[in-house]
N, C-alpha and C. Protein backbone atom coordinates (compact mmCIF):
# COMPACT_ATOMS: atom_id res chain seq x y z
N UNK A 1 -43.79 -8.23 -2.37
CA UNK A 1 -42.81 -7.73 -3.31
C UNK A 1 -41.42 -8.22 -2.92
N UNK A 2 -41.15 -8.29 -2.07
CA UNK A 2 -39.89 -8.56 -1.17
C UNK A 2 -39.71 -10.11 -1.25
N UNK A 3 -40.58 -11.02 -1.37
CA UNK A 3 -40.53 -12.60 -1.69
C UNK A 3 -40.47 -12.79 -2.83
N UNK A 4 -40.66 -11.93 -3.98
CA UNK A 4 -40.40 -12.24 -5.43
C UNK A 4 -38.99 -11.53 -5.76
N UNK A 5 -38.29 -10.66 -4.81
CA UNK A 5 -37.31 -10.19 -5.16
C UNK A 5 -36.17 -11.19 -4.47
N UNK A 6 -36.24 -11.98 -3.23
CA UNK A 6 -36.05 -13.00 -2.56
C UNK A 6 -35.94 -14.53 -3.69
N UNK A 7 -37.37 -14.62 -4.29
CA UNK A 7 -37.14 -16.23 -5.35
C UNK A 7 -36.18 -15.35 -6.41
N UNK A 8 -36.06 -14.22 -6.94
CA UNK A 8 -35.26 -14.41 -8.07
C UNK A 8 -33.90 -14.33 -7.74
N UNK A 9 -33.89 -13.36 -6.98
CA UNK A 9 -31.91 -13.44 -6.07
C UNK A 9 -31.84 -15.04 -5.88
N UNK A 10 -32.62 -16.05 -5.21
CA UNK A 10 -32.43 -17.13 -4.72
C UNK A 10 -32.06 -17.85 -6.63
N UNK A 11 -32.86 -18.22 -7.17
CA UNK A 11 -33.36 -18.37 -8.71
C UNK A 11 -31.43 -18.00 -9.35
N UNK A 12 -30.98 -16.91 -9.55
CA UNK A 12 -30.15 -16.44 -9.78
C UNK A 12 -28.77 -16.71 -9.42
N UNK A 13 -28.62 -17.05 -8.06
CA UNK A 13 -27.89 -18.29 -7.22
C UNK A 13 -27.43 -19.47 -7.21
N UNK A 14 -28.75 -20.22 -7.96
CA UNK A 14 -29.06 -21.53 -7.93
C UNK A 14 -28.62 -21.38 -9.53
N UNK A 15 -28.62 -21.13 -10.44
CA UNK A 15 -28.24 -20.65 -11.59
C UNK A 15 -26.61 -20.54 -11.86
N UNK A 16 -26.43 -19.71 -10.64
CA UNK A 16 -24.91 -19.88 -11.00
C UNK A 16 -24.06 -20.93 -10.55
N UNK A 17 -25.03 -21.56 -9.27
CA UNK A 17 -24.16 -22.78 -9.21
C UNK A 17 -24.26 -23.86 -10.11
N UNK A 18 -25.44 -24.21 -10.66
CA UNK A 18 -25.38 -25.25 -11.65
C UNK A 18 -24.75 -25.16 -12.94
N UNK A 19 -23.76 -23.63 -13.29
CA UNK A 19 -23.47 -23.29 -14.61
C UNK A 19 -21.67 -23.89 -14.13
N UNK A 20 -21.90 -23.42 -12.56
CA UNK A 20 -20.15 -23.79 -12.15
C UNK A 20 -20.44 -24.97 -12.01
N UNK A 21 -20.82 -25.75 -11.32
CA UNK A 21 -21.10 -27.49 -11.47
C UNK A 21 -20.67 -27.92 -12.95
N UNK A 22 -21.66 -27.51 -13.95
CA UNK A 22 -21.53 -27.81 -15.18
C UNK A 22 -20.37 -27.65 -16.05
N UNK A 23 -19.75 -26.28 -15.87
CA UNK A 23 -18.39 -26.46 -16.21
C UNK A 23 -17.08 -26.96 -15.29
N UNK A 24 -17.41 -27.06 -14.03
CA UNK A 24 -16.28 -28.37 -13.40
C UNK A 24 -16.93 -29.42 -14.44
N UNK A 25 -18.03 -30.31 -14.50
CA UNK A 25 -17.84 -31.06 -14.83
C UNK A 25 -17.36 -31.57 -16.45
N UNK A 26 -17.80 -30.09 -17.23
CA UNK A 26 -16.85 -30.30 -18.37
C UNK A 26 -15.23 -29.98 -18.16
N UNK A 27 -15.13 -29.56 -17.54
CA UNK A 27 -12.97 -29.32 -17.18
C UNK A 27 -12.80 -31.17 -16.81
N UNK A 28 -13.47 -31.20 -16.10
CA UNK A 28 -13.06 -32.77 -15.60
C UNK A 28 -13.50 -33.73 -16.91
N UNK A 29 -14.10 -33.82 -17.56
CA UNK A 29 -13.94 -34.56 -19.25
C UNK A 29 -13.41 -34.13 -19.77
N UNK A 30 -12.72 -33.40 -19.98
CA UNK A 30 -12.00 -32.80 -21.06
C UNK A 30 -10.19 -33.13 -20.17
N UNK A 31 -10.32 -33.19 -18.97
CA UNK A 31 -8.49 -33.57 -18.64
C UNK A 31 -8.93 -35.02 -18.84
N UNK A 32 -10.10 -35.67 -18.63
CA UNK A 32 -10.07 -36.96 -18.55
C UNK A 32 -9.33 -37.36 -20.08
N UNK A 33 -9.91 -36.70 -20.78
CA UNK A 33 -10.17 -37.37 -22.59
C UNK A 33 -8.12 -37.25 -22.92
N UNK A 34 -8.05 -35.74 -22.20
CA UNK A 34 -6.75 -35.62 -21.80
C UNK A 34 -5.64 -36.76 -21.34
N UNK A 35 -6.08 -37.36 -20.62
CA UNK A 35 -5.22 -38.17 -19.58
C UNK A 35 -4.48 -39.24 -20.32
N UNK A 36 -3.31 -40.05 -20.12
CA UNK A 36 -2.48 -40.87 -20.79
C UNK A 36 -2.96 -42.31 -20.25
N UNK A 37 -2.93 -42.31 -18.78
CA UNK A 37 -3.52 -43.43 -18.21
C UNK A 37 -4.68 -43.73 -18.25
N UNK A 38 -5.15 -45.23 -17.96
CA UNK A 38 -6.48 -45.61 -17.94
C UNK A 38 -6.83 -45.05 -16.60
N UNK A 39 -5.99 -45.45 -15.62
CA UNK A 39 -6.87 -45.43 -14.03
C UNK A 39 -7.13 -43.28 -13.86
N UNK A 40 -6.30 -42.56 -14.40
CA UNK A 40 -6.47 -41.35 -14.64
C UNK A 40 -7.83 -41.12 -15.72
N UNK A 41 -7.90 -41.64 -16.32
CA UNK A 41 -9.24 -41.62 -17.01
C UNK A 41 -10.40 -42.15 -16.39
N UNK A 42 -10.28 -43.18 -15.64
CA UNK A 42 -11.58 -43.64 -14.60
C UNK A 42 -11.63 -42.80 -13.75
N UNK A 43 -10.58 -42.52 -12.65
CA UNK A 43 -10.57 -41.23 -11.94
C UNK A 43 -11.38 -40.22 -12.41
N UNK A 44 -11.12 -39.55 -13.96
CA UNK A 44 -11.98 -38.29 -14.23
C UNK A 44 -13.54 -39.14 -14.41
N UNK A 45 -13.63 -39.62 -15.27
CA UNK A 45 -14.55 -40.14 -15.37
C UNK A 45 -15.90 -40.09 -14.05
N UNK A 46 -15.16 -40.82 -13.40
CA UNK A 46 -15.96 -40.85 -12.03
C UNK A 46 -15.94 -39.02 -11.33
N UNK A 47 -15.27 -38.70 -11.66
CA UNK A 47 -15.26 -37.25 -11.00
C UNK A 47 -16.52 -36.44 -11.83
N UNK A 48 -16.18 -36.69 -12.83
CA UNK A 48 -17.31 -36.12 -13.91
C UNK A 48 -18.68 -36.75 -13.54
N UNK A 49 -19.56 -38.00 -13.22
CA UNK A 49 -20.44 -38.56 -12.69
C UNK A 49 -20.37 -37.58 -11.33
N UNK A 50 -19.76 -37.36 -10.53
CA UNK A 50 -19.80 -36.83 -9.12
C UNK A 50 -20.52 -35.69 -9.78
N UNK A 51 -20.02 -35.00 -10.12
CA UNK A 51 -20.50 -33.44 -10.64
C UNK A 51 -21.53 -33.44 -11.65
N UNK A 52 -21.60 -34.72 -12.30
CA UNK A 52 -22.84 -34.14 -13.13
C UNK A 52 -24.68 -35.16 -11.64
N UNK A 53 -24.37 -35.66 -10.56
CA UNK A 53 -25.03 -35.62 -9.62
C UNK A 53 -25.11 -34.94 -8.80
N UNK A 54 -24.34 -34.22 -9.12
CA UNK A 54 -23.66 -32.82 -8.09
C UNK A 54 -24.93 -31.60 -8.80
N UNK A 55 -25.33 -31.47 -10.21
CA UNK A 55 -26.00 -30.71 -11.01
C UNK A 55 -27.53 -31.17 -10.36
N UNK A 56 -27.44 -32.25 -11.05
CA UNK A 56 -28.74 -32.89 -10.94
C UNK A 56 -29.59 -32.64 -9.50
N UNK A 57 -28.67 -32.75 -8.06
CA UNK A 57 -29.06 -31.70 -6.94
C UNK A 57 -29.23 -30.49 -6.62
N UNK A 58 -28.62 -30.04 -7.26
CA UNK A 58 -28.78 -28.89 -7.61
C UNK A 58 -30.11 -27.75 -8.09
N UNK A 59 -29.98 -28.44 -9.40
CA UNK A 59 -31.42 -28.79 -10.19
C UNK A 59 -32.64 -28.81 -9.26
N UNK A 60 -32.88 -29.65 -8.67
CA UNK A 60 -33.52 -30.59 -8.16
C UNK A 60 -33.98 -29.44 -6.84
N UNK A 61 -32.52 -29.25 -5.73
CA UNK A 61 -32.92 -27.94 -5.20
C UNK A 61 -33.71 -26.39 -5.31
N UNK A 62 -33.20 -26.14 -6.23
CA UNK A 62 -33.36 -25.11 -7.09
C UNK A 62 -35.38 -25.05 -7.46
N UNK A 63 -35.38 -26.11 -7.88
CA UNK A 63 -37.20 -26.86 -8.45
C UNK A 63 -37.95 -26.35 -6.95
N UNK A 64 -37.37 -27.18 -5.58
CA UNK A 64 -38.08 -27.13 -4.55
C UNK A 64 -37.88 -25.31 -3.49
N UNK A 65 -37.06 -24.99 -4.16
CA UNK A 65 -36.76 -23.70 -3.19
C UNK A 65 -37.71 -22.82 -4.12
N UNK A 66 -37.94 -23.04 -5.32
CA UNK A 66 -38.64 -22.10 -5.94
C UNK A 66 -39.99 -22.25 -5.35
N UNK A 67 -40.48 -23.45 -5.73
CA UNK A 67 -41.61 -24.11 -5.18
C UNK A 67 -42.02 -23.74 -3.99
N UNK A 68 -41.39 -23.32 -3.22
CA UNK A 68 -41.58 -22.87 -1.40
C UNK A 68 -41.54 -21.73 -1.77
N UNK A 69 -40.84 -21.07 -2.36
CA UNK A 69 -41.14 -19.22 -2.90
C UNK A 69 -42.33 -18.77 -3.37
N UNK A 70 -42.78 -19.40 -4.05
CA UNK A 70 -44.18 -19.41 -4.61
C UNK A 70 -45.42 -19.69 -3.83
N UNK A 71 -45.55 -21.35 -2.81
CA UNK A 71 -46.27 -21.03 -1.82
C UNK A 71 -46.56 -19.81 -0.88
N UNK A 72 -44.83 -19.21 -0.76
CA UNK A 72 -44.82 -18.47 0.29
C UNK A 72 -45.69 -16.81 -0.06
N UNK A 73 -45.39 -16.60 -1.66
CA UNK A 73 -45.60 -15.54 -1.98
C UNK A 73 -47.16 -15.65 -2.06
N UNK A 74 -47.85 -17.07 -2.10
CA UNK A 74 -49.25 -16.94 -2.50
C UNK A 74 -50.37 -16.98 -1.16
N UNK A 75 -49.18 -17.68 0.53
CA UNK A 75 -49.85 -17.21 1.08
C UNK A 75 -50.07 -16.02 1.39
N UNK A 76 -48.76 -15.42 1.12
CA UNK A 76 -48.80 -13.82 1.67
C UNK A 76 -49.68 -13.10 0.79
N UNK A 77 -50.45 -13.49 -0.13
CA UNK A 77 -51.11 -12.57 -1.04
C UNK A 77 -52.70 -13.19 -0.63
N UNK A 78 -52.92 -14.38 -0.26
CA UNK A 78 -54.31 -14.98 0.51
C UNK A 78 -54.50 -14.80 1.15
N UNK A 79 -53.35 -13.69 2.86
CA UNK A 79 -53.45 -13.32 3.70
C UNK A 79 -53.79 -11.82 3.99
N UNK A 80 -52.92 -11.24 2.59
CA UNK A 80 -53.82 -9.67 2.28
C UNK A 80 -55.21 -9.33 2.02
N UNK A 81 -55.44 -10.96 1.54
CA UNK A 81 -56.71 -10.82 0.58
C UNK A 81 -57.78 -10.69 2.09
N UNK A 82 -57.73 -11.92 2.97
CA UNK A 82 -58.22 -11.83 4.14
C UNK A 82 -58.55 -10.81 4.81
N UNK A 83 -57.31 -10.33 5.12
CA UNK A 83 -56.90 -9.44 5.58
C UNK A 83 -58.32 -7.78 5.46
N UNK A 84 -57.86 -7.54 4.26
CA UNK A 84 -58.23 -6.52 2.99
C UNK A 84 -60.34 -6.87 3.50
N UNK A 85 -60.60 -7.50 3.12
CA UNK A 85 -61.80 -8.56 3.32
C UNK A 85 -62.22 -7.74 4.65
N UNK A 86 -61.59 -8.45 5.77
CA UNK A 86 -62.00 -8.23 7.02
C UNK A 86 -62.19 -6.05 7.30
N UNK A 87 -61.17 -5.65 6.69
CA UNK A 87 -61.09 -3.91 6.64
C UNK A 87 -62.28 -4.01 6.40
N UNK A 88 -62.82 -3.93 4.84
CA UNK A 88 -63.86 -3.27 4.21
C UNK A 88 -65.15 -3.95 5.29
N UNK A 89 -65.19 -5.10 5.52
CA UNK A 89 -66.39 -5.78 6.74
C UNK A 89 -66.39 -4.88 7.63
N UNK A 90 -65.69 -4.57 8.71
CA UNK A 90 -65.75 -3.75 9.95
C UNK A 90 -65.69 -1.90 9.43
N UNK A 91 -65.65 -1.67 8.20
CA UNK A 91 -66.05 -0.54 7.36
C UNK A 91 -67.35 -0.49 7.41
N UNK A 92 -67.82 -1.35 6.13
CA UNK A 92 -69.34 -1.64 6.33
C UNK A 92 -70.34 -1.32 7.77
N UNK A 93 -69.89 -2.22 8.92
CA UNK A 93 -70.20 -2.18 9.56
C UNK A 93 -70.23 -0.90 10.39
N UNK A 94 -69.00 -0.19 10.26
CA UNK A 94 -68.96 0.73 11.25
C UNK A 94 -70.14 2.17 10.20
N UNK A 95 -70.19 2.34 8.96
CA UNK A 95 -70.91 2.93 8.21
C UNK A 95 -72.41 2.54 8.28
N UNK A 96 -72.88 1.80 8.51
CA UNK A 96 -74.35 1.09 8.83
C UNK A 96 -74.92 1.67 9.87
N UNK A 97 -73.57 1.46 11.06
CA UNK A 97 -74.08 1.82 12.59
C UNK A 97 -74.15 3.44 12.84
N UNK A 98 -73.29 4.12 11.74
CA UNK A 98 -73.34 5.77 12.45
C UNK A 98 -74.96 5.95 11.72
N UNK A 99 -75.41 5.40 10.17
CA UNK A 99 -76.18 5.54 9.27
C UNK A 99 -77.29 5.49 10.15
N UNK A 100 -77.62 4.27 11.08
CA UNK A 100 -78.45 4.32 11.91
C UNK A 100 -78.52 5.56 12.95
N UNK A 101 -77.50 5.86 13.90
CA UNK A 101 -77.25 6.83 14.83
C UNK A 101 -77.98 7.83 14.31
N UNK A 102 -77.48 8.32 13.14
CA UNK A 102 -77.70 9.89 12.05
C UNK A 102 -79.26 9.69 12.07
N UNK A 103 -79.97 8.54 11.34
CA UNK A 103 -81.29 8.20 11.28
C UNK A 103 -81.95 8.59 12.66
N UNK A 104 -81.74 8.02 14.03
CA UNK A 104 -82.26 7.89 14.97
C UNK A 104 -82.59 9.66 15.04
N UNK A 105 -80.88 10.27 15.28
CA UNK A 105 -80.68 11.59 15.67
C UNK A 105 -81.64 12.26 15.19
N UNK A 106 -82.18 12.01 13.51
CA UNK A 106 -82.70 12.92 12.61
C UNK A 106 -84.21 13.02 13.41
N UNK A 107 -84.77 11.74 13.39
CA UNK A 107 -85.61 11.38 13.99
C UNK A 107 -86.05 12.13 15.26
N UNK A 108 -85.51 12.33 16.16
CA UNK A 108 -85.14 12.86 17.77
C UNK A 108 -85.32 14.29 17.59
N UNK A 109 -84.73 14.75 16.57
CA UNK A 109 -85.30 16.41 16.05
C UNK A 109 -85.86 16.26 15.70
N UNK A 110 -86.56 15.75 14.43
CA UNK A 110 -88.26 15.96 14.04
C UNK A 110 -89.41 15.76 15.05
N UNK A 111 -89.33 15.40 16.38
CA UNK A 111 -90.26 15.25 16.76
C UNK A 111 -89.98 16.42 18.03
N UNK A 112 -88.78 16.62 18.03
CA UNK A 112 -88.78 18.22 19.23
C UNK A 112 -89.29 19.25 18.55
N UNK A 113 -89.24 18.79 17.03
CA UNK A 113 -89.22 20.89 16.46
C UNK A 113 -90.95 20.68 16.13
């Protein structure tokens, strides 16, 4: 429960940085389109490429951190399962062995009385 509350805080994060990425990189086209000079317009220009690769990592992060959230949450749920598995086995087992005991015991009086 705690690793799905973990990917979406993380999820949520990653979200807000790519919305701030995304609007730097629209502020930076929009002074560019702004700008009087050419070399001020290449300047934004190129600033705007920075940030929209700046997204795209982002992105990209975001894909693989989830991706590891999800492994993580599915071993932890293959490890309950195990886990869970092994209880009810040494249950079984321990219910078999008194079943016998009780049997034997029953046994051990029917033949005193």
């Amino acid at each position: 429960m705690a690793a799905a509350f973990t990917a979406k805080v993380h999820i949520k994060e990653t979200a807000m940085r790519i919305r701030t990425l995304s609007l730097a990189a629209v502020a930076v086209l929009a002074l560019g389109a702004a700008a009087c000079s050419e070399s001020t317009q290449e300047s934004a220009e190129a600033d705007a490429e920075a940030a929209a690769a700046n997204t795209g990592e982002a992105a990209e992060d975001a894909g693989s951190a989830l991706a590891e959230e999800a492994a993580q949450v599915g071993s932890a749920i293959e490890a309950g399962a195990k886990e869970a598995a092994q209880e009810v086995d040494e249950a079984t087992d321990r219910l078999a062995r008194e079943a016998r005991e009780q049997e034997a015991e029953t046994q051990t009086d029917a033949r005193g009385n």
